[in-house]
N, C-alpha and C. Protein backbone atom coordinates (compact mmCIF):
# COMPACT_ATOMS: atom_id res chain seq x y z
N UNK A 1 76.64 99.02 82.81
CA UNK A 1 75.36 99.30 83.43
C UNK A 1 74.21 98.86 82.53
N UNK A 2 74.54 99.42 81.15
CA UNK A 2 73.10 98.54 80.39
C UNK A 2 72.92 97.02 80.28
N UNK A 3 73.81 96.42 80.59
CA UNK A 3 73.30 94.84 80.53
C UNK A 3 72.86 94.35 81.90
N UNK A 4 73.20 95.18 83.03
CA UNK A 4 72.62 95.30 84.25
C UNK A 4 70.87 95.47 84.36
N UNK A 5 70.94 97.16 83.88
CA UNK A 5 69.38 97.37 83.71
C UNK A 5 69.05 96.49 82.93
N UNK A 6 69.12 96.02 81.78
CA UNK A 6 68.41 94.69 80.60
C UNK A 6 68.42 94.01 81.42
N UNK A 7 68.98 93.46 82.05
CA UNK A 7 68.85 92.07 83.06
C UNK A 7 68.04 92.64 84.29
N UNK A 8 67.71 93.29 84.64
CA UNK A 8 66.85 93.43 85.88
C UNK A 8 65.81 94.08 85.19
N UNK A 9 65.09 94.79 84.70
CA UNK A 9 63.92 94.97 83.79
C UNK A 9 63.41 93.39 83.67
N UNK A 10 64.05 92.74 82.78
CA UNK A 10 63.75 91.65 82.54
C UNK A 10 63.03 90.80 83.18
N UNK A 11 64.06 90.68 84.29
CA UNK A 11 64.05 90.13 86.16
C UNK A 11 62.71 90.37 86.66
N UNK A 12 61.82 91.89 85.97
CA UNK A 12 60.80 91.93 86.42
C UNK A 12 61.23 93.25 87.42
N UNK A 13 62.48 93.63 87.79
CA UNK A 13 62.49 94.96 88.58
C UNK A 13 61.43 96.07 88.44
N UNK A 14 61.37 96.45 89.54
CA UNK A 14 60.24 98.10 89.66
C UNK A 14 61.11 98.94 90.56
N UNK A 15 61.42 100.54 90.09
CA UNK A 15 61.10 101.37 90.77
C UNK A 15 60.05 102.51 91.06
N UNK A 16 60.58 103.10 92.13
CA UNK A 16 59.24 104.00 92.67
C UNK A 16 60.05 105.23 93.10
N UNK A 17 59.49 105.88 94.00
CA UNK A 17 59.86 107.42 94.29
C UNK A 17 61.33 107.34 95.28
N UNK A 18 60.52 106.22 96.12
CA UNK A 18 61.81 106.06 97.45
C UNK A 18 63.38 104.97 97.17
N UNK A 19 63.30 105.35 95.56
CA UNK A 19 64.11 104.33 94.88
C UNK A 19 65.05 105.84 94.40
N UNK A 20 67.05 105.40 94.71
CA UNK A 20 68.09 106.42 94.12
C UNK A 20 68.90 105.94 93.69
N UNK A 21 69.48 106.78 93.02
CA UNK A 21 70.74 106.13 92.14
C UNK A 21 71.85 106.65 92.65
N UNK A 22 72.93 106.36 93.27
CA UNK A 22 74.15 106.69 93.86
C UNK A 22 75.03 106.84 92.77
N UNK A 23 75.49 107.64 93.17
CA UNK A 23 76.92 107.92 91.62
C UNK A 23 78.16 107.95 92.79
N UNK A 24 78.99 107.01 92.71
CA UNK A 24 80.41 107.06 94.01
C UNK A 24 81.53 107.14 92.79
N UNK A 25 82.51 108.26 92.97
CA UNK A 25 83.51 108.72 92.39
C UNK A 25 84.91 107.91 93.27
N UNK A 26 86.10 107.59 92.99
CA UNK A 26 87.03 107.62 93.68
C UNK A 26 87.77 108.61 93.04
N UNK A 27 88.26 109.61 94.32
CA UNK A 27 88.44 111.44 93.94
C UNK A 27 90.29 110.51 94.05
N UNK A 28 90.73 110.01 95.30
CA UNK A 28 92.39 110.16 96.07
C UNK A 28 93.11 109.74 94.75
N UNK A 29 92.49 108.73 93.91
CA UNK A 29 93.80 108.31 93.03
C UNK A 29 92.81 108.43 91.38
N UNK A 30 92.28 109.66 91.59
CA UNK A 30 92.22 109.80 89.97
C UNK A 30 93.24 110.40 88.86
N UNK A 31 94.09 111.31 89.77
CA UNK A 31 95.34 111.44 88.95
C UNK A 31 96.67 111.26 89.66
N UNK A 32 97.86 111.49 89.40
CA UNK A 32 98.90 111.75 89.74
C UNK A 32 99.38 113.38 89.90
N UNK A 33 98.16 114.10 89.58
CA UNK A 33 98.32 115.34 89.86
C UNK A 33 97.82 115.62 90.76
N UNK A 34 96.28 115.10 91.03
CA UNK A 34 95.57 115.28 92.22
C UNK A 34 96.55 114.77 94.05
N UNK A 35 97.26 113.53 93.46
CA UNK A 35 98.13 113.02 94.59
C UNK A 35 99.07 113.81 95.29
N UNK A 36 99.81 114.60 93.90
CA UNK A 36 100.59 115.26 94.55
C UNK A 36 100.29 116.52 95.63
N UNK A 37 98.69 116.97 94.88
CA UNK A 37 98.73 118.02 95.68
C UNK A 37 98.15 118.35 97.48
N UNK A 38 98.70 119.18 97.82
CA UNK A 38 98.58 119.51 99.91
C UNK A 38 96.91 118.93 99.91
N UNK A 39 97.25 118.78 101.03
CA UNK A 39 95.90 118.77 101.37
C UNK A 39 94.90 119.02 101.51
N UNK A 40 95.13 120.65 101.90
CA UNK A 40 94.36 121.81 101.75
C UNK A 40 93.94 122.29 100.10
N UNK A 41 94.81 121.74 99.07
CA UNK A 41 94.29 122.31 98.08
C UNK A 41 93.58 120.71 97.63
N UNK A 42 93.69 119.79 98.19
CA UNK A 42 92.32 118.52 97.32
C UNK A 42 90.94 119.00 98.32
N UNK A 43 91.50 119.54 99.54
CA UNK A 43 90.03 119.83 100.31
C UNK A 43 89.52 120.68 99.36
N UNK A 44 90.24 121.78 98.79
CA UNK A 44 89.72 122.85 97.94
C UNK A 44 88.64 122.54 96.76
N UNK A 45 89.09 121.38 96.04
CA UNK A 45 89.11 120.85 95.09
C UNK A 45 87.20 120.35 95.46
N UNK A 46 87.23 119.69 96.74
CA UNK A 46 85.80 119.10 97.16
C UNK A 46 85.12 120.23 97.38
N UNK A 47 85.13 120.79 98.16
CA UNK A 47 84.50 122.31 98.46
C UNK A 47 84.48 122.75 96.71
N UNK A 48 85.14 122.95 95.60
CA UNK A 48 84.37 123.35 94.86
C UNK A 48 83.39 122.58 94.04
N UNK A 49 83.67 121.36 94.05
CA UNK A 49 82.47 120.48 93.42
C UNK A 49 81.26 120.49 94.65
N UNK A 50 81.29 120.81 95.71
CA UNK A 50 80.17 120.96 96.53
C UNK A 50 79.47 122.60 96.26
N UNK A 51 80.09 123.40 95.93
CA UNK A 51 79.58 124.34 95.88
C UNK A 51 78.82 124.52 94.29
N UNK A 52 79.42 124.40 93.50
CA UNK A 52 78.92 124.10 91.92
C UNK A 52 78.06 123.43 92.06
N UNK A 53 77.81 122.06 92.86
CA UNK A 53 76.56 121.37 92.61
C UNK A 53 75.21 122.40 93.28
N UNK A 54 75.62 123.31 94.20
CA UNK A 54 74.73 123.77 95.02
C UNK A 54 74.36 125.23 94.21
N UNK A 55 75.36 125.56 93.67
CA UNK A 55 75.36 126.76 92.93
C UNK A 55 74.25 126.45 91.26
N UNK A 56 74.43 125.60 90.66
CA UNK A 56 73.71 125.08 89.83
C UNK A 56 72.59 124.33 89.94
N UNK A 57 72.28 124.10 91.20
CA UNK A 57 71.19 123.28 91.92
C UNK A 57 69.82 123.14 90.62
N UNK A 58 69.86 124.44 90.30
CA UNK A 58 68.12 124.42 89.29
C UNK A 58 68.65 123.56 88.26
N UNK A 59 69.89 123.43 87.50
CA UNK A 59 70.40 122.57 86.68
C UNK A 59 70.15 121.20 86.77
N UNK A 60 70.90 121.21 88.08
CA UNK A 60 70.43 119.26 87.97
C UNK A 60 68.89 118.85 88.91
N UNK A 61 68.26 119.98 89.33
CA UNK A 61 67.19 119.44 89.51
C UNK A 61 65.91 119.01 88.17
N UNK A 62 66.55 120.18 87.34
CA UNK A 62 65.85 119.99 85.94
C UNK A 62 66.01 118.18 85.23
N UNK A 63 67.07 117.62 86.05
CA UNK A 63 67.46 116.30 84.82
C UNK A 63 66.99 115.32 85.87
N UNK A 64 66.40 115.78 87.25
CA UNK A 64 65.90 114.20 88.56
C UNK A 64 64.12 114.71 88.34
N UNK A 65 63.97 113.68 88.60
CA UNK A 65 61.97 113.47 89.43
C UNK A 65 62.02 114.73 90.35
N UNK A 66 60.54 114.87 90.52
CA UNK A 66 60.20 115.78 91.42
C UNK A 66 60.70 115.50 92.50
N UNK A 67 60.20 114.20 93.18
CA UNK A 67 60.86 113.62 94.68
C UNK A 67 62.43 114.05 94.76
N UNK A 68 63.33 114.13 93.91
CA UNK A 68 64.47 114.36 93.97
C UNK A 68 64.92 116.03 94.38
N UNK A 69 63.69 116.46 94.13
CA UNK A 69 64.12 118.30 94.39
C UNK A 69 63.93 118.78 95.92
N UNK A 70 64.96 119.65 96.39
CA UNK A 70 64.75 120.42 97.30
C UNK A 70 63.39 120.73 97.60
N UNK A 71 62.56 121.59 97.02
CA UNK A 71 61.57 122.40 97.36
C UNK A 71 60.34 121.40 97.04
N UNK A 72 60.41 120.30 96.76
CA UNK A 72 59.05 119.81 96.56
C UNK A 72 58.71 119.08 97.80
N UNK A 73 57.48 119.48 97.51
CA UNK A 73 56.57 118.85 99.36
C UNK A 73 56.83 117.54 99.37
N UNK A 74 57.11 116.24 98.76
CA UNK A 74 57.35 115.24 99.26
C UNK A 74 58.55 115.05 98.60
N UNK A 75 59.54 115.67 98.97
CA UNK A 75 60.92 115.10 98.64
C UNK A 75 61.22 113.99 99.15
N UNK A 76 62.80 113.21 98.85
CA UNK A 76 63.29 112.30 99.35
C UNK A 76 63.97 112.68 100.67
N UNK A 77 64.96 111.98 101.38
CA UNK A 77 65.45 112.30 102.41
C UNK A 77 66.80 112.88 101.85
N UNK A 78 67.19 112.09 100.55
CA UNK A 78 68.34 113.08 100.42
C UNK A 78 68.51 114.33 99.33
N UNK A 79 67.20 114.79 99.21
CA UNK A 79 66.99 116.02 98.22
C UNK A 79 66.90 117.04 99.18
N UNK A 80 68.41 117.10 99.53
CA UNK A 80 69.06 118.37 100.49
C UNK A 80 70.26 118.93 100.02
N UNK A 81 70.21 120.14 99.47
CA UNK A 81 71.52 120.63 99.40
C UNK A 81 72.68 120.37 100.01
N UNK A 82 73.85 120.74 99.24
CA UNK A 82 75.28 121.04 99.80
C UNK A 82 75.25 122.26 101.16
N UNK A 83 74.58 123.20 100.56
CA UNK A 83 75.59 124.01 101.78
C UNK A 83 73.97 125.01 101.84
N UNK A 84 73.02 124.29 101.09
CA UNK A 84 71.41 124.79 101.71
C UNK A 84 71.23 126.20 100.77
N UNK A 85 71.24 126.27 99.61
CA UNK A 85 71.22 127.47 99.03
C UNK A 85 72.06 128.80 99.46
N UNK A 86 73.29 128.26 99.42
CA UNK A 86 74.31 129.20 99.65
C UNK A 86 74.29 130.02 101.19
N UNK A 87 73.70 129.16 102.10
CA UNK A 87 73.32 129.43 103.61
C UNK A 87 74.58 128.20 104.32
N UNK A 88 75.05 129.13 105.18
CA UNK A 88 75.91 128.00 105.96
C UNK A 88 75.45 127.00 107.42
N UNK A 89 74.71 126.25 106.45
CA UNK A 89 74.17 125.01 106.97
C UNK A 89 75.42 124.39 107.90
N UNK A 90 76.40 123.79 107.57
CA UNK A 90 77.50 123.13 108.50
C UNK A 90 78.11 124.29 109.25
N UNK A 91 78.68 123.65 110.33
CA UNK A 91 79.01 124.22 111.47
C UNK A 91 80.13 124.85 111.15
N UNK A 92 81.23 124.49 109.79
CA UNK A 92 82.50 124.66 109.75
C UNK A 92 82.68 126.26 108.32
N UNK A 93 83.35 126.92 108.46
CA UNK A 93 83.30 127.89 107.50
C UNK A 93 83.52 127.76 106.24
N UNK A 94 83.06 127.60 104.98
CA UNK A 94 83.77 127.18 103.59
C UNK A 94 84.69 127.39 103.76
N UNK A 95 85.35 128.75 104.15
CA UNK A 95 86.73 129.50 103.36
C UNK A 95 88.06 128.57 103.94
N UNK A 96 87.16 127.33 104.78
CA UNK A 96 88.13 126.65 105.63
C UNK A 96 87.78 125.24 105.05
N UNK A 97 88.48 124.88 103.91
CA UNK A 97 87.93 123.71 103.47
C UNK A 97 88.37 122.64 103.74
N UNK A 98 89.64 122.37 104.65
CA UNK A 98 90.12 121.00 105.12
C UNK A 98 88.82 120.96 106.35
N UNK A 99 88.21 121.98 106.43
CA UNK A 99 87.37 121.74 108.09
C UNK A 99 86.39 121.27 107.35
N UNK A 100 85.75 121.63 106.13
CA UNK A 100 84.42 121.11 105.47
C UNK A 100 84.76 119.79 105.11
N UNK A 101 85.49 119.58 104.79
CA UNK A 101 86.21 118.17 104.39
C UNK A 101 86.38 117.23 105.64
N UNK A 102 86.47 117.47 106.91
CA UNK A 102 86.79 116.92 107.77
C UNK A 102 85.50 116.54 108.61
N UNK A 103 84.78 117.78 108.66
CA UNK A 103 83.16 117.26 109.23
C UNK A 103 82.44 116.87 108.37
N UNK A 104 82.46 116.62 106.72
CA UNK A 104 81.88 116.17 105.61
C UNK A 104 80.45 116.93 105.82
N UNK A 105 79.65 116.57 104.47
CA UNK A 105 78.61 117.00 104.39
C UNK A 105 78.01 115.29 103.59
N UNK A 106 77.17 114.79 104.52
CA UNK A 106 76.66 113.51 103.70
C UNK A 106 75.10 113.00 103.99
N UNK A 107 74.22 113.74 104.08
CA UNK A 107 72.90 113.70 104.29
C UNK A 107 72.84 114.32 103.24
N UNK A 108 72.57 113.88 102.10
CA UNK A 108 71.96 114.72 101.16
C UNK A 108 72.74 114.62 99.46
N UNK A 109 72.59 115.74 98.45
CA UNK A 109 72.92 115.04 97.49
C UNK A 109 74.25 114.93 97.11
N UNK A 110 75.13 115.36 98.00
CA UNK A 110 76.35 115.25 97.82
C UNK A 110 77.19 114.35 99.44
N UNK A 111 77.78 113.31 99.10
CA UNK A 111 78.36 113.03 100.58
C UNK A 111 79.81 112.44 100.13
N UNK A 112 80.33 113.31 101.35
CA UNK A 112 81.99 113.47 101.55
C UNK A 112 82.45 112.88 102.77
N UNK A 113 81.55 112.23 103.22
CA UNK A 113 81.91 111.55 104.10
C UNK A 113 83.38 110.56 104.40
N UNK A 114 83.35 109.71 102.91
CA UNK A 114 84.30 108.63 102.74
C UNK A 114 85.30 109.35 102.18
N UNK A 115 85.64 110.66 101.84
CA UNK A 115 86.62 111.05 101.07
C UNK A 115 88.45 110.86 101.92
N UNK A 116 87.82 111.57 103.17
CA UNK A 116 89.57 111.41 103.88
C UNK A 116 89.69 109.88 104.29
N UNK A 117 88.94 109.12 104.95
CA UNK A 117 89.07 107.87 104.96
C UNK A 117 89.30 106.67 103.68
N UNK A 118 88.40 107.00 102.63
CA UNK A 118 88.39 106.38 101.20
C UNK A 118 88.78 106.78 100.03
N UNK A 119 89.05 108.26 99.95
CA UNK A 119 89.02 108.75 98.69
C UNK A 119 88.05 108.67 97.91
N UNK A 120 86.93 108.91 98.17
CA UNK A 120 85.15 108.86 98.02
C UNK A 120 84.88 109.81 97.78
N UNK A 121 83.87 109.91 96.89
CA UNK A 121 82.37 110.91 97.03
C UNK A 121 81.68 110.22 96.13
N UNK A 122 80.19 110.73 96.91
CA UNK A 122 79.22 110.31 96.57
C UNK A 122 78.20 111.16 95.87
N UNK A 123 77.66 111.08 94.79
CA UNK A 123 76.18 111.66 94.61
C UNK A 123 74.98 110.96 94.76
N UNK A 124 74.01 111.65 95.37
CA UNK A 124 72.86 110.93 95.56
C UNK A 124 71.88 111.45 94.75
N UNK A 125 71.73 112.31 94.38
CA UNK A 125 70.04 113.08 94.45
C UNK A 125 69.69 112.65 93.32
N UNK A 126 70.10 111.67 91.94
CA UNK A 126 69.06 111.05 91.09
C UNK A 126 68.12 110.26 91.46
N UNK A 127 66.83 110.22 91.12
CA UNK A 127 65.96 109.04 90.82
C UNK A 127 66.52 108.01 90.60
N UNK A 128 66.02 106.49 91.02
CA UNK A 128 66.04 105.51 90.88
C UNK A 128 65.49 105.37 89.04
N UNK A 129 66.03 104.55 88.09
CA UNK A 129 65.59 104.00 87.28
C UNK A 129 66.21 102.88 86.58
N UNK A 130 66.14 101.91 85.78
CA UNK A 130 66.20 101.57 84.96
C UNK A 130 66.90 101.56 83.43
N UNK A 131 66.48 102.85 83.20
CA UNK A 131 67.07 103.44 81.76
C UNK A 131 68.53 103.67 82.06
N UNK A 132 69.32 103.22 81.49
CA UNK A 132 70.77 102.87 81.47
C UNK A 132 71.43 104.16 80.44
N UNK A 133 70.00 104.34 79.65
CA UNK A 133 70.97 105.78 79.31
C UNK A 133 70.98 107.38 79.98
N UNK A 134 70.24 107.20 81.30
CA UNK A 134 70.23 108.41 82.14
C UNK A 134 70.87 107.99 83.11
N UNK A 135 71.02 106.60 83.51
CA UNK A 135 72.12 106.53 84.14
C UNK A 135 74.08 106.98 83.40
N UNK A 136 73.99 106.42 82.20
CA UNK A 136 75.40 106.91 81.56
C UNK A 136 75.36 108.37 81.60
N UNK A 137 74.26 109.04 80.67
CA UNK A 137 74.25 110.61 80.90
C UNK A 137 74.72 111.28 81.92
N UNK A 138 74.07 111.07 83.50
CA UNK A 138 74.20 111.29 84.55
C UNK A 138 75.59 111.53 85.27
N UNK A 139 75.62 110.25 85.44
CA UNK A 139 77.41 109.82 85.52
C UNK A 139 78.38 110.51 84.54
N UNK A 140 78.14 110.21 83.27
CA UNK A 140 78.59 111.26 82.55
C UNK A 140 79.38 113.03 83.17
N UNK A 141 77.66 113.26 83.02
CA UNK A 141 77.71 114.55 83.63
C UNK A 141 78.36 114.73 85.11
N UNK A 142 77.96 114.08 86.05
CA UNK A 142 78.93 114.09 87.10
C UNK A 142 80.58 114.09 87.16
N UNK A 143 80.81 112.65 86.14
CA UNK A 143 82.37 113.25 85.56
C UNK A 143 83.44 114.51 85.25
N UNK A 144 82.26 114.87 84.66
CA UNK A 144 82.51 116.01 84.10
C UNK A 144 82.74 117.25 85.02
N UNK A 145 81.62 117.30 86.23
CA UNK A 145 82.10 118.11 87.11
C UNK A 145 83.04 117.88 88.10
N UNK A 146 83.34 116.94 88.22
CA UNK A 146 84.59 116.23 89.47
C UNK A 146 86.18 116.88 88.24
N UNK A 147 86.16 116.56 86.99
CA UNK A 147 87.15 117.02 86.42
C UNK A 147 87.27 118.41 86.48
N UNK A 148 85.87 118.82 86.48
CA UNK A 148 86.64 120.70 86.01
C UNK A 148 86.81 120.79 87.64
N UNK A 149 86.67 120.62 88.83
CA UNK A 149 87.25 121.06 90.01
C UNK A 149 88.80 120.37 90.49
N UNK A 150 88.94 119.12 89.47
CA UNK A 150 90.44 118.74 89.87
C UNK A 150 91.18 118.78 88.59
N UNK A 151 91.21 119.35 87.90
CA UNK A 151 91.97 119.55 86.69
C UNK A 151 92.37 120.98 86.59
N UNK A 152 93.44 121.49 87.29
CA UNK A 152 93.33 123.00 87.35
C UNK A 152 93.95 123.20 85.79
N UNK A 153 94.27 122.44 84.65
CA UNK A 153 93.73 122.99 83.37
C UNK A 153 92.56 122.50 82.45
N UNK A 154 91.51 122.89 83.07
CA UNK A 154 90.73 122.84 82.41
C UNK A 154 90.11 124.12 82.40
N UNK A 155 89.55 124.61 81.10
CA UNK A 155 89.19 126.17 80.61
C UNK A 155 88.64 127.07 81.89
N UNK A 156 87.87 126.01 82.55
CA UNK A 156 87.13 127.34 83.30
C UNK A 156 87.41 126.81 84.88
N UNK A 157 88.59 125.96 85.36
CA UNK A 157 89.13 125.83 86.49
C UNK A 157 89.01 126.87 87.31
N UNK A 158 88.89 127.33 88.75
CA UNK A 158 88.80 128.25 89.37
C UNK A 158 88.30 129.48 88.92
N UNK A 159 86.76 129.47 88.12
CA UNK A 159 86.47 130.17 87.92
C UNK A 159 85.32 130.87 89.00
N UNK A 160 85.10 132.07 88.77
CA UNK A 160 83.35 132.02 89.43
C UNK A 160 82.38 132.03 88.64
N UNK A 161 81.73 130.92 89.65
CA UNK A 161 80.55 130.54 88.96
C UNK A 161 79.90 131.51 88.36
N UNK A 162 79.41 132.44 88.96
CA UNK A 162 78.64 133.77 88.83
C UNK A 162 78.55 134.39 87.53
N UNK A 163 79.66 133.96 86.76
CA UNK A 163 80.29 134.19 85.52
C UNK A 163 79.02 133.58 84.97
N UNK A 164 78.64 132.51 85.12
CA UNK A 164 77.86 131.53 84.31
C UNK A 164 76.39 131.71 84.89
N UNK A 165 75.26 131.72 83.97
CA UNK A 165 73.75 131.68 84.88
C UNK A 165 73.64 130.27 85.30
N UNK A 166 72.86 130.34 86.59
CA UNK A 166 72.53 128.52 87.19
C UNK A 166 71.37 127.64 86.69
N UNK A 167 71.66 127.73 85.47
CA UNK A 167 70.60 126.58 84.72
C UNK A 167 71.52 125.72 84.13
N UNK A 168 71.30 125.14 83.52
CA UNK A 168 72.01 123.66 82.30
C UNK A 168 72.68 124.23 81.42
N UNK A 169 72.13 125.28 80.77
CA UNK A 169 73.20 126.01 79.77
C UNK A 169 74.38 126.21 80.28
N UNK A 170 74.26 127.29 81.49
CA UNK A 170 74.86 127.46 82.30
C UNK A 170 76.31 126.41 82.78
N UNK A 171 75.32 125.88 82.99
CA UNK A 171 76.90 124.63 83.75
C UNK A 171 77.26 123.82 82.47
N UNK A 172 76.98 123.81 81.43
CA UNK A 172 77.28 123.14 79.89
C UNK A 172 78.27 124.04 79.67
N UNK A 173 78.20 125.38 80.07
CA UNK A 173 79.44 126.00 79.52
C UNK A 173 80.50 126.26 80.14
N UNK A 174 79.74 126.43 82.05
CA UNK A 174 81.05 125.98 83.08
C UNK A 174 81.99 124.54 82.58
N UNK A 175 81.22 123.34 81.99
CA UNK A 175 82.24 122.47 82.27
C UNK A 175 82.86 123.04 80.73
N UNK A 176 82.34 123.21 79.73
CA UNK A 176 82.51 123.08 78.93
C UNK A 176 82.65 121.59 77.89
N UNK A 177 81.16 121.51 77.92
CA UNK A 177 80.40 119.96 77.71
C UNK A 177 80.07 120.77 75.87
């Protein structure tokens, strides 16, 4: 990515507000553990990286532009929660996560759309930029949460969140970053 941004900076590139950075994961073949498991428990697996992102929401709104936040008067189109501040926005019940998985959630900063068809997900809700090291950070950090929901050993696997406060500290110690 940094010889990308160097080369388009260069190029003379500009962004602006209505400019995002997509972060696309391939979830189906990141392990041989993830493969093996039912179906119902990789739906599980999405449903909890959708809920963590929504549950920590003040976290990663702290690291995007204003345009990128929920609550600001000129947001983007996709600075929309997962599941709307813990309100059941989709039609389908969490506790039923092959159904959340199946009607996806993809308007907004998380989309699951491509997951049963592609083995996809997507993040949306960064700013557009340039700087190649908030793009690595970012991604980074996204990594990081796709592992602690499919790595059921990792320290704080199936934990509740609640355990943790919803700021950056917070999810620094959920992943254990």
């Amino acid at each position: 990515a940094g010889k990308v941004m160097t080369a388009l900076s260069r190029a003379g590139a500009k962004v602006n507000k209505s400019c995002g950075l997509h972060t696309t994961f391939g979830i189906s073949n990141s392990s041989a553990r993830f493969r093996r498991m039912s179906a119902k428990k990789q739906a599980q697996c999405i449903v909890n990286i959708g809920e963590a992102y929504d549950y920590f929401m003040q976290a990663f709104d702290s690291l995007v532009s204003p345009s990128r936040r929920f609550h600001h008067p000129n947001r983007s189109g996709y600075a929309t929660p997962v599941f709307l501040l813990g309100g059941n926005h989709y039609a389908q019940p969490r506790d039923d996560p092959q159904s959340v998985v199946a009607h996806g959630f993809h308007r907004g900063y998380l989309n699951i759309s491509g997951f049963l068809s592609k083995g996809i997900i997507e993040f949306r809700q960064h700013n557009g930029t340039l700087n190649r090291w908030k793009i690595y950070n970012w991604s980074l950090l996204l990594q990081r949460l796709v592992q602690w929901a499919l790595n059921d050993r990792h320290t704080n696997h199936g934990c509740d969140l609640r355990e943790f406060p919803p700021t950056l500290d917070g999810l620094m110690d959920m992943l254990a970053v």
